[in-house]
N, C-alpha and C. Protein backbone atom coordinates (compact mmCIF):
# COMPACT_ATOMS: atom_id res chain seq x y z
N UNK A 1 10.26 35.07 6.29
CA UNK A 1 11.30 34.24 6.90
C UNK A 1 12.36 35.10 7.59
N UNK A 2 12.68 36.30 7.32
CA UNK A 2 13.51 37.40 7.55
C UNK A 2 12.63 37.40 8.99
N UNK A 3 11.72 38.34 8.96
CA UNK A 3 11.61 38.91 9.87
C UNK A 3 11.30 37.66 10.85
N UNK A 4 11.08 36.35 10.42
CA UNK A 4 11.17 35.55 12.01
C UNK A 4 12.93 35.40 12.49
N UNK A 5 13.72 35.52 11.55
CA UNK A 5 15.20 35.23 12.02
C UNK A 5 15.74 36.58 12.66
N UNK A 6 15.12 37.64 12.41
CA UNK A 6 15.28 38.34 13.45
C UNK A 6 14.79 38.82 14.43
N UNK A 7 13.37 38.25 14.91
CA UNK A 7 12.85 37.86 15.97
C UNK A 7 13.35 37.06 16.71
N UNK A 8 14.04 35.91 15.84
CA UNK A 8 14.65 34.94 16.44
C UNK A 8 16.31 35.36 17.25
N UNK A 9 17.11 35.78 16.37
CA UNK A 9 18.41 36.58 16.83
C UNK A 9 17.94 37.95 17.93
N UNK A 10 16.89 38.40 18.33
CA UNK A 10 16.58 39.46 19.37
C UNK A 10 16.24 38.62 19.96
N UNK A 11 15.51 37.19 20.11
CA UNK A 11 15.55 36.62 21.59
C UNK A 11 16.60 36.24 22.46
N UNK A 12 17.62 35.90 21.24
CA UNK A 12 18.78 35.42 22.02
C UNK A 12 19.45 35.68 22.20
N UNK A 13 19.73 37.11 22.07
CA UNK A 13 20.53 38.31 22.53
C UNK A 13 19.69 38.73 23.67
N UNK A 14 18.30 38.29 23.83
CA UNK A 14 17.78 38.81 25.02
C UNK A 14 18.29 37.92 26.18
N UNK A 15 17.83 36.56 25.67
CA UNK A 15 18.14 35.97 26.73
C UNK A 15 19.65 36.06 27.49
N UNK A 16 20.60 35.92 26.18
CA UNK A 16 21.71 36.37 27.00
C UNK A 16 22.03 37.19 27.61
N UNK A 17 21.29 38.78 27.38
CA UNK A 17 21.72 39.50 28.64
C UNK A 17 21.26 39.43 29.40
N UNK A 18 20.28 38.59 30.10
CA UNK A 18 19.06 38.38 30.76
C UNK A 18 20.12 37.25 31.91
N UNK A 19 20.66 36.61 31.40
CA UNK A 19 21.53 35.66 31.89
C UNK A 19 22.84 36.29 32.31
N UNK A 20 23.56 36.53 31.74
CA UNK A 20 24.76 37.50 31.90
C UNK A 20 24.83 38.83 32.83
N UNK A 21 23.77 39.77 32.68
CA UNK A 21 23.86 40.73 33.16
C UNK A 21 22.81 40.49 34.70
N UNK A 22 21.64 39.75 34.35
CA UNK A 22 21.18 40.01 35.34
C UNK A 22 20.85 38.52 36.31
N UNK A 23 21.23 37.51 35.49
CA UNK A 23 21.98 36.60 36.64
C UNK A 23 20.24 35.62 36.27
N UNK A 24 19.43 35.76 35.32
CA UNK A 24 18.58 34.70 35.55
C UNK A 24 19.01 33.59 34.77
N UNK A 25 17.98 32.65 35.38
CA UNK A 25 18.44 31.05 35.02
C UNK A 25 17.56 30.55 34.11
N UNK A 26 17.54 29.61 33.42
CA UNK A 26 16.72 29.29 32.15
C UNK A 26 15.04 29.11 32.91
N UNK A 27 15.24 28.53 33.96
CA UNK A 27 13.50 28.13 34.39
C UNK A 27 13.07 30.35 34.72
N UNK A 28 13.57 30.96 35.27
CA UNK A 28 13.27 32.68 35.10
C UNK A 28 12.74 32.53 34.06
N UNK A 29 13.61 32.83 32.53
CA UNK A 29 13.65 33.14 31.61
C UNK A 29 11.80 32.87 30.93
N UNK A 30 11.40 31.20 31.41
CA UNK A 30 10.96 30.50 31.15
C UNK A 30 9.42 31.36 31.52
N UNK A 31 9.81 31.85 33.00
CA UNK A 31 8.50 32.33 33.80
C UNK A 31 8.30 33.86 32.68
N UNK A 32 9.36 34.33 32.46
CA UNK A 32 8.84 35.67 32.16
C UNK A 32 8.61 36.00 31.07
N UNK A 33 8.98 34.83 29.99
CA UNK A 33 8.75 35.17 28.53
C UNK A 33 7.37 34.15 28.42
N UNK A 34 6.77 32.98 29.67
CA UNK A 34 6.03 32.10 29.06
C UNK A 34 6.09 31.36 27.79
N UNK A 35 7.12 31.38 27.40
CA UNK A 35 7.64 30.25 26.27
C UNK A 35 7.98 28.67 26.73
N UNK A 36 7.62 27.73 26.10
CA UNK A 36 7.80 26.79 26.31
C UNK A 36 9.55 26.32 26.49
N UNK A 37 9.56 25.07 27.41
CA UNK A 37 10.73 25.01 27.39
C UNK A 37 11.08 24.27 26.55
N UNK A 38 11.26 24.06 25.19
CA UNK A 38 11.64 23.31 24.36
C UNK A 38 12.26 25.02 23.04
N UNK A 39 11.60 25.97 23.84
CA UNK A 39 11.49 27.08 22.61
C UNK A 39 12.98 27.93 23.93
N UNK A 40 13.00 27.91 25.13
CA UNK A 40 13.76 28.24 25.72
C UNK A 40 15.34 27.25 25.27
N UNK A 41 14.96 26.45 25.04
CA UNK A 41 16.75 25.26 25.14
C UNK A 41 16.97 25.71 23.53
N UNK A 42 16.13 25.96 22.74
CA UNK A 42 16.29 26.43 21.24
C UNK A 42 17.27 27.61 21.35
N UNK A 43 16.37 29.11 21.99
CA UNK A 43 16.96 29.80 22.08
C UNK A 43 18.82 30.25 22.72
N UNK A 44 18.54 29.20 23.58
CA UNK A 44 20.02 29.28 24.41
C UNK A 44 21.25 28.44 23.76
N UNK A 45 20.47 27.33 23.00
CA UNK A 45 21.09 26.67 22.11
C UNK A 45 21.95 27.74 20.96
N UNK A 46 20.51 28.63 20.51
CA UNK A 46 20.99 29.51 19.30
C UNK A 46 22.46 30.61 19.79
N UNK A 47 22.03 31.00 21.39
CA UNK A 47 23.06 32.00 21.22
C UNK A 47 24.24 31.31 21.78
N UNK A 48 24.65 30.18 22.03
CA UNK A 48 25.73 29.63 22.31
C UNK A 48 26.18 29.38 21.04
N UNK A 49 25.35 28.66 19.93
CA UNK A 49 26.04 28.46 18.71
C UNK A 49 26.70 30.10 17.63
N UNK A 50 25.84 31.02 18.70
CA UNK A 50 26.14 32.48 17.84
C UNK A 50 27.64 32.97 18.40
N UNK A 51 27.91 32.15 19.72
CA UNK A 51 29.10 32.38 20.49
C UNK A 51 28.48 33.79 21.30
N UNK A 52 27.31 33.77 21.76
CA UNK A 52 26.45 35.44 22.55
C UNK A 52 26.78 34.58 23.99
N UNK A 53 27.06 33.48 23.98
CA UNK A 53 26.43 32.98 25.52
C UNK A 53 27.49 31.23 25.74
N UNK A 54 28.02 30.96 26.71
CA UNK A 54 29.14 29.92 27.10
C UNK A 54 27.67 28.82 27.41
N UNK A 55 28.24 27.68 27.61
CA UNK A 55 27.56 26.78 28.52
C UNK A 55 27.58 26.66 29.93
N UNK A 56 29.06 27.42 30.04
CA UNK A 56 29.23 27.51 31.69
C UNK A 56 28.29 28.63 32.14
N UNK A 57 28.05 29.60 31.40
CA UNK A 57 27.39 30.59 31.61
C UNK A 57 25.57 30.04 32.14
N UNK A 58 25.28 29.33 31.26
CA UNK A 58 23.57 28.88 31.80
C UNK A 58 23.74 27.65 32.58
N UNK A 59 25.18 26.97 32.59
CA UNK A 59 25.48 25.60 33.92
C UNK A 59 25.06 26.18 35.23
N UNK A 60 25.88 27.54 35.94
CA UNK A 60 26.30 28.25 36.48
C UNK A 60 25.13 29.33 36.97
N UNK A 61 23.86 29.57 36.07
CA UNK A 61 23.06 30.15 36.36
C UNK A 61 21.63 29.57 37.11
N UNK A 62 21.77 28.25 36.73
CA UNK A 62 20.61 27.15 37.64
C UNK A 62 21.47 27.33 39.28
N UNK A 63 20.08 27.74 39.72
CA UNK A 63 20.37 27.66 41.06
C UNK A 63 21.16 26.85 41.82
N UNK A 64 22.45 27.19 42.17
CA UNK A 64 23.19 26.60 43.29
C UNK A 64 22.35 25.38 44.29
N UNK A 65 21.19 25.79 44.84
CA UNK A 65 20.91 24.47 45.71
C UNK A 65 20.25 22.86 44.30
N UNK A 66 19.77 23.46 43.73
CA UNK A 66 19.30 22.77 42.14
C UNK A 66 20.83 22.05 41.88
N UNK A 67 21.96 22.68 41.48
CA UNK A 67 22.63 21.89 41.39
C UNK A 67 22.90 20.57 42.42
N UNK A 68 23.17 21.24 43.24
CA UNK A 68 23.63 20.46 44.42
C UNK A 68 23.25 18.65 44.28
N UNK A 69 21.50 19.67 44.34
CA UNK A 69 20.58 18.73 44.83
C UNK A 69 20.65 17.20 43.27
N UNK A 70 20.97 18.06 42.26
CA UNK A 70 21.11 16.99 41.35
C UNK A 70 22.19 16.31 40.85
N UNK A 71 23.39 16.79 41.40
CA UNK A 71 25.08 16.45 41.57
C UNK A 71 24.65 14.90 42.88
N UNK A 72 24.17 15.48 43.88
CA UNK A 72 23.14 14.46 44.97
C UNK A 72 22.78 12.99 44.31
N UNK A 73 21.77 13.48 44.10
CA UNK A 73 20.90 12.53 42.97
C UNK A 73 21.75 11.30 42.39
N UNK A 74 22.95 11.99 41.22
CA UNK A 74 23.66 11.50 40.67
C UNK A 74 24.52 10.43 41.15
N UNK A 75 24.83 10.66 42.26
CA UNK A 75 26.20 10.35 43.04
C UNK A 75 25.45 9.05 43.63
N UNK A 76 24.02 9.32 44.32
CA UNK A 76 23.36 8.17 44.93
C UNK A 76 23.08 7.06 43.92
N UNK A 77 22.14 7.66 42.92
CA UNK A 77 22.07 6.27 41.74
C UNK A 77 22.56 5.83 41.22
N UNK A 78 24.27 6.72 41.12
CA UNK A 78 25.31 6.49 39.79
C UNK A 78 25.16 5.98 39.12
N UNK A 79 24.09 7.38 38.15
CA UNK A 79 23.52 7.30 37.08
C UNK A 79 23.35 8.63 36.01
N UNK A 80 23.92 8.91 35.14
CA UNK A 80 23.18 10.61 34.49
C UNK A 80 22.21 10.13 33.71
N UNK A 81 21.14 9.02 33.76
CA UNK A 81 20.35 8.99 32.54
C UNK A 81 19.19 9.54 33.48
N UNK A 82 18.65 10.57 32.03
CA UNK A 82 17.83 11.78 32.31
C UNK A 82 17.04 11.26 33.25
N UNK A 83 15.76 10.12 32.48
CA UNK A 83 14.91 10.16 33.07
C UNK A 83 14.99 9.24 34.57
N UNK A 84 15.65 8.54 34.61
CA UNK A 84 15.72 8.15 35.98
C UNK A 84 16.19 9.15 37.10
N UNK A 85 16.69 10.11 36.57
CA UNK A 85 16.74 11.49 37.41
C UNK A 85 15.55 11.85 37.98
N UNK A 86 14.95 12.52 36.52
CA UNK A 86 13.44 13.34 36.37
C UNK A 86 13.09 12.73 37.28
N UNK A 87 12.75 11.19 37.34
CA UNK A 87 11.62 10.40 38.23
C UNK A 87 11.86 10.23 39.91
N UNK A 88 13.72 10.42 40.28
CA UNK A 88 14.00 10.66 41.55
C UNK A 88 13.79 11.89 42.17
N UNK A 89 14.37 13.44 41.28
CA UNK A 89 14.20 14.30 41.71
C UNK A 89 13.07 15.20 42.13
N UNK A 90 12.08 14.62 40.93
CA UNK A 90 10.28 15.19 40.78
C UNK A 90 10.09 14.51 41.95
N UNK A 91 10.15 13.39 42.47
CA UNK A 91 9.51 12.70 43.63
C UNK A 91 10.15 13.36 44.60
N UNK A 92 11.38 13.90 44.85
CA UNK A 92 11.81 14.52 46.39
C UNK A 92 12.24 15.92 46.26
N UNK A 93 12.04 16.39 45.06
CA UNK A 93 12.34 17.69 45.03
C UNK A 93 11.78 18.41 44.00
N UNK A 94 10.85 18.12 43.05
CA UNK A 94 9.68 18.96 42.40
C UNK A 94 10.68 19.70 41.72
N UNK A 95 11.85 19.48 40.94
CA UNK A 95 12.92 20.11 40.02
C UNK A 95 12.26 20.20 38.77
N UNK A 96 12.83 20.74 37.98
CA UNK A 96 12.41 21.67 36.69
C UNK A 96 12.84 20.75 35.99
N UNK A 97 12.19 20.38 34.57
CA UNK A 97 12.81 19.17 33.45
C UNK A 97 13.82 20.17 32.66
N UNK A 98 13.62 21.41 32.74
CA UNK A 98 14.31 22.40 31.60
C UNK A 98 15.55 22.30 32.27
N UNK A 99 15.97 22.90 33.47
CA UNK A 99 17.21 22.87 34.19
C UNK A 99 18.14 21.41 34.89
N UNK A 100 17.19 20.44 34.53
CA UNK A 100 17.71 19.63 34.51
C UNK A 100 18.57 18.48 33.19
N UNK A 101 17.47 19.09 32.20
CA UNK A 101 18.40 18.75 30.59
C UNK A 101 19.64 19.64 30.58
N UNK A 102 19.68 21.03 30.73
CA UNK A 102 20.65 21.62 30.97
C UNK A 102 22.17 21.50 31.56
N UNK A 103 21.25 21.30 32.90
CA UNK A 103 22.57 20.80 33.61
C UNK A 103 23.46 19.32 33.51
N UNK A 104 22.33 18.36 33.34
CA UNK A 104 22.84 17.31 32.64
C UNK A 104 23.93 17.79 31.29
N UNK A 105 23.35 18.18 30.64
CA UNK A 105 23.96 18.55 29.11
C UNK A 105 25.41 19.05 29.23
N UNK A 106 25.60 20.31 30.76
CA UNK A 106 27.02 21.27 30.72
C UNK A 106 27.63 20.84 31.95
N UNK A 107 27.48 19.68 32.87
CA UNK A 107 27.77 19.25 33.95
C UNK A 107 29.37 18.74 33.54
N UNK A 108 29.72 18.35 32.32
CA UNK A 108 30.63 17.36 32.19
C UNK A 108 31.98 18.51 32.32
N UNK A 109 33.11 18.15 33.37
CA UNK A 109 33.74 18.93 33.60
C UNK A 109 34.76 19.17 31.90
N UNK A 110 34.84 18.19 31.17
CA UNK A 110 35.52 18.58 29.98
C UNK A 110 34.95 20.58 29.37
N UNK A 111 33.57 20.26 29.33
CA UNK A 111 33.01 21.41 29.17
C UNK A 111 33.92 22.70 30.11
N UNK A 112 33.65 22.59 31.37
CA UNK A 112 34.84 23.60 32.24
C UNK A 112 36.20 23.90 31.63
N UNK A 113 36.48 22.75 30.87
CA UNK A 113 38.25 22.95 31.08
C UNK A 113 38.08 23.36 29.33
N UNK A 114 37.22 22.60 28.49
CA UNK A 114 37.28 23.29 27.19
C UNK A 114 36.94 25.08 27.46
N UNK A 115 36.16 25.23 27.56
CA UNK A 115 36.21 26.90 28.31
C UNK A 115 37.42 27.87 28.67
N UNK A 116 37.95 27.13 29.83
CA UNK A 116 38.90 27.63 30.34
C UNK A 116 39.98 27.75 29.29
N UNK A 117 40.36 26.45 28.76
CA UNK A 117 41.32 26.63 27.36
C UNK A 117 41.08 27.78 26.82
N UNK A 118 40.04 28.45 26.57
CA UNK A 118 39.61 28.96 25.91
C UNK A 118 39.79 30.24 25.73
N UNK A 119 39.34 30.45 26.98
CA UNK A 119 39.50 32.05 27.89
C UNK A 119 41.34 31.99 27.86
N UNK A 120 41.97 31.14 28.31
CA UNK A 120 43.48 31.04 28.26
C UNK A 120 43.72 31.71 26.95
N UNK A 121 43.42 30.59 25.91
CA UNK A 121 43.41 31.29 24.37
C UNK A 121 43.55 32.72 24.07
N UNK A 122 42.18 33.09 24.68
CA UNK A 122 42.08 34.53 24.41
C UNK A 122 42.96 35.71 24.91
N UNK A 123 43.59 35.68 25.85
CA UNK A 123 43.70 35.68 26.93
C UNK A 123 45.68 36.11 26.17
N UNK A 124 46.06 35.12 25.80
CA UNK A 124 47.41 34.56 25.18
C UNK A 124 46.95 35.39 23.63
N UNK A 125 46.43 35.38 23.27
CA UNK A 125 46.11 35.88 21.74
C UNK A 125 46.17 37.77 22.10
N UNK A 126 45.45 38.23 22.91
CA UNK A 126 45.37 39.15 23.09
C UNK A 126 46.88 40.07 23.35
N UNK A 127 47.39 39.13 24.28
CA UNK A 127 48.89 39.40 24.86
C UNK A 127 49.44 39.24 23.63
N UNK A 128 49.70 38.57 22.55
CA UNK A 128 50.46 38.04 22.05
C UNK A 128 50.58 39.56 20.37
N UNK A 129 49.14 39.39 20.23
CA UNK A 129 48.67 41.09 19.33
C UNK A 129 49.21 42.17 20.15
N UNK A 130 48.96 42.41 21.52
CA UNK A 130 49.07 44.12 22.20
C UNK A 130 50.60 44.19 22.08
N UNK A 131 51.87 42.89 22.41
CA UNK A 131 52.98 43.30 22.35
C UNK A 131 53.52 43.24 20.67
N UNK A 132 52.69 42.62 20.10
CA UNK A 132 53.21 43.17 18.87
C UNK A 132 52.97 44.54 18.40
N UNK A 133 52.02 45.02 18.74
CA UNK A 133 51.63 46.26 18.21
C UNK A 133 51.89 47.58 19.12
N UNK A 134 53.02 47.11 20.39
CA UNK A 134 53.24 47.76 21.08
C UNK A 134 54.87 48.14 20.27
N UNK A 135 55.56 46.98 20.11
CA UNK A 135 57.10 46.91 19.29
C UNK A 135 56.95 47.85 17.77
N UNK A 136 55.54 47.17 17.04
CA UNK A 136 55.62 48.17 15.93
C UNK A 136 55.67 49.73 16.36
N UNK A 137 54.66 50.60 17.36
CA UNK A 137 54.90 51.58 17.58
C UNK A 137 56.50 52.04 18.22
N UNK A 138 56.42 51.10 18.84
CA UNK A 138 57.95 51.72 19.55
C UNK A 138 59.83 51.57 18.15
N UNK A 139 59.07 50.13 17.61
CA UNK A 139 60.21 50.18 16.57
C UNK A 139 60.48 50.73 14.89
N UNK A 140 59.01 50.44 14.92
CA UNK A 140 58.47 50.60 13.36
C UNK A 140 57.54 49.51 12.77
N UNK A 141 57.50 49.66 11.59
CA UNK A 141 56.48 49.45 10.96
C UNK A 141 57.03 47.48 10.27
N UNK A 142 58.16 48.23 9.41
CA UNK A 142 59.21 47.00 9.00
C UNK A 142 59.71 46.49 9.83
N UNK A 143 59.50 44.92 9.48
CA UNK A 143 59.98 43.89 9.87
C UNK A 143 61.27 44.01 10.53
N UNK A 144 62.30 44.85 10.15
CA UNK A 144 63.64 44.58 10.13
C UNK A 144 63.87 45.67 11.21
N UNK A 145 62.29 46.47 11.61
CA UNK A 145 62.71 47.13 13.02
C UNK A 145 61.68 46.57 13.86
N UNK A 146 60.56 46.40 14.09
CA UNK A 146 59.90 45.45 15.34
C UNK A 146 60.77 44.26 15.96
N UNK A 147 60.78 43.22 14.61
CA UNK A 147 61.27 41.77 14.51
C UNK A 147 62.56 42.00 15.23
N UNK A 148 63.02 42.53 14.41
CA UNK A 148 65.13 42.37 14.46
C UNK A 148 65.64 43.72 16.35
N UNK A 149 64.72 44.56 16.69
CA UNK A 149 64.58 45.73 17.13
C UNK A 149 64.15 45.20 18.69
N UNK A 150 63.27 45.03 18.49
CA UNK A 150 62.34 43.96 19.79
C UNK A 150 62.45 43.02 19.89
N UNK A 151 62.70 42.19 19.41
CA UNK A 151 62.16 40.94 20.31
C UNK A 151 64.16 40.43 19.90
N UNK A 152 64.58 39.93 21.28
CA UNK A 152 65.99 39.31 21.95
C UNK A 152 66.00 38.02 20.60
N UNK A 153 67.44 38.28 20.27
CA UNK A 153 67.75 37.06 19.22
C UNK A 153 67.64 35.39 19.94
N UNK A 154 67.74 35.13 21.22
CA UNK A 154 67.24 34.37 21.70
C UNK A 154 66.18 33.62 20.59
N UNK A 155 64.92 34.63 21.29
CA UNK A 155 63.31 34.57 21.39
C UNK A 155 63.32 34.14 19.86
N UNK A 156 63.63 34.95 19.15
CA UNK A 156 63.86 35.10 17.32
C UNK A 156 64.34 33.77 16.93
N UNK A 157 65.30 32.95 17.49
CA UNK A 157 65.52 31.66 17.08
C UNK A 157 64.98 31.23 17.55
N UNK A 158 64.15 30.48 18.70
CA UNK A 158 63.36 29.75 18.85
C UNK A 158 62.11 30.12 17.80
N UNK A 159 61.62 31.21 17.82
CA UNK A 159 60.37 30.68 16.87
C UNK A 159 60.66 30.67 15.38
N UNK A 160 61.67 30.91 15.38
CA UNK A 160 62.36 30.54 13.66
C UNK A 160 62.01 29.40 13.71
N UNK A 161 62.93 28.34 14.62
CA UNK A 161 63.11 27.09 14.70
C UNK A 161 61.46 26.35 14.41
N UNK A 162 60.81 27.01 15.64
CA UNK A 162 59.72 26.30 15.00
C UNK A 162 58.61 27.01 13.80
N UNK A 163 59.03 27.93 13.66
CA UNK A 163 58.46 28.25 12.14
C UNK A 163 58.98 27.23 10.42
N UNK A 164 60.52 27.10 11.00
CA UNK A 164 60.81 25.74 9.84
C UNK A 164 60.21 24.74 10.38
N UNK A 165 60.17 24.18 11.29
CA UNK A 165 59.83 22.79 11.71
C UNK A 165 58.28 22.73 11.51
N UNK A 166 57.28 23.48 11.11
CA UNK A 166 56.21 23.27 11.24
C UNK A 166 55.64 23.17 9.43
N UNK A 167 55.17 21.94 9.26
CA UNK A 167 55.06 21.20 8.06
C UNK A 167 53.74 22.33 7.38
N UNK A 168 53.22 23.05 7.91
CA UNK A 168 52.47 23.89 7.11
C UNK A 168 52.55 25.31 7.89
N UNK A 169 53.82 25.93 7.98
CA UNK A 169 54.20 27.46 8.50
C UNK A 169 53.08 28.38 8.43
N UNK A 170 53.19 28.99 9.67
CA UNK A 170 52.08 30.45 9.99
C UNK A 170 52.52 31.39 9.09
N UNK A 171 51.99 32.74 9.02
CA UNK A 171 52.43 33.60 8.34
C UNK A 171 54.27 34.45 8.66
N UNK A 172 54.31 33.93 10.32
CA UNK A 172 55.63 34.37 10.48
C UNK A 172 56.07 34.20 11.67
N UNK A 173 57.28 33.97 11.71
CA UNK A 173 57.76 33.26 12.63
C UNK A 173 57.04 33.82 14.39
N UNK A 174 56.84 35.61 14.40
CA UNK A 174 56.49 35.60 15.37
C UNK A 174 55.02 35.16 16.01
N UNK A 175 54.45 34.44 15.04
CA UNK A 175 52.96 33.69 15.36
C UNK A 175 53.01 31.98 16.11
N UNK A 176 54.65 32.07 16.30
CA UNK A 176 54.71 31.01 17.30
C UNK A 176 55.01 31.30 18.73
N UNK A 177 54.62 32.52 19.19
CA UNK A 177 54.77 33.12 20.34
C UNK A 177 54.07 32.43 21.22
N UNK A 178 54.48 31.96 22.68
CA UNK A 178 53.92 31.21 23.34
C UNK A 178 53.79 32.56 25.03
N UNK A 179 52.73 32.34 25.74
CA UNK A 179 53.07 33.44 27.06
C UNK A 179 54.46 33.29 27.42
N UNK A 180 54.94 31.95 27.58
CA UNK A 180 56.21 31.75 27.95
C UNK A 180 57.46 32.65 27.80
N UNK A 181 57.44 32.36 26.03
CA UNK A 181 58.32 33.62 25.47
C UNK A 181 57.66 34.81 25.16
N UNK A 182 56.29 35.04 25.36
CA UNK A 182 55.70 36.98 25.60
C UNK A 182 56.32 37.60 27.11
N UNK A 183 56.73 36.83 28.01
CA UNK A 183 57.07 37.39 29.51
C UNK A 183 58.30 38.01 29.51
């Protein structure tokens, strides 16, 4: 059972760099491993749930005219149910069922903007660690020289404020840092 779960975790680290680095799309993937596509949506499934791989990432990798052509589709029948797709697009455009569950599946712009939140997140988290750990070097170690040292008594009461006001408090007040007050 081992060694299939890590057969299984090396595919989907394959596929993702396969996707990522070199820009193929699940129907590629499909041609060059000859795996079925039910064992392909598994795999891509797996490394999105491993966090190896976004949804925008394999949305984004189906061919540009493929989208188009099924954004098209959509707009004419105003309809996303699969198979009345399958049955328009196979008839005028011989489209892939794999890239079309797909894109159906990551089309929904919530998906985009959950993402983007996301990357923001990171993004704000990152900023929010480098200037702390920029104040500890420059102030010290203790609280009473980063905290009290760096950061403007301003800044310091506001996230006091909402460090009391928050019915189950972070570890400290400066974990209510927003980009706003990191600028």
């Amino acid at each position: 059972m081992e060694d299939d779960r890590g057969q299984y975790e090396k595919r989907s680290i394959q596929f993702t760099r396969l996707i990522k680095e070199k820009g193929f799309s699940p129907r590629k993937l499909s041609e060059i491993t000859e795996l079925a596509d039910s064992s392909i949506l598994h795999y891509l499934y797996e490394a999105i749930n491993e966090g190896c791989l976004r949804r925008f990432e394999i949305l984004y990798s189906i061919d540009k005219e493929i989208r188009k052509k099924i954004e098209s589709c959509i707009l004419q029948l105003k309809t996303t149910n699969y198979f009345k797709l399958k049955d328009a697009l196979n008839i005028k455009n011989k489209l892939d069922d794999l890239e079309l569950k797909l894109y159906l599946d990551f089309r929904d712009s919530r998906i985009d903007l959950g993402y983007m939140y996301e990357n923001i997140r990171f993004i704000e988290t990152k900023i929010h660690s480098s200037i702390k750990n920029f104040l500890i070097t420059k102030f010290g170690e203790l609280e009473k020289e980063w905290w009290r040292k760096g950061i403007p008594k301003a800044v310091r009461t506001e996230l006091s404020k909402r460090y009391e006001e928050d019915d189950e408090p972070a570890e400290h007040p400066y974990c209510y840092t927003n980009l706003r007050l990191c600028t």
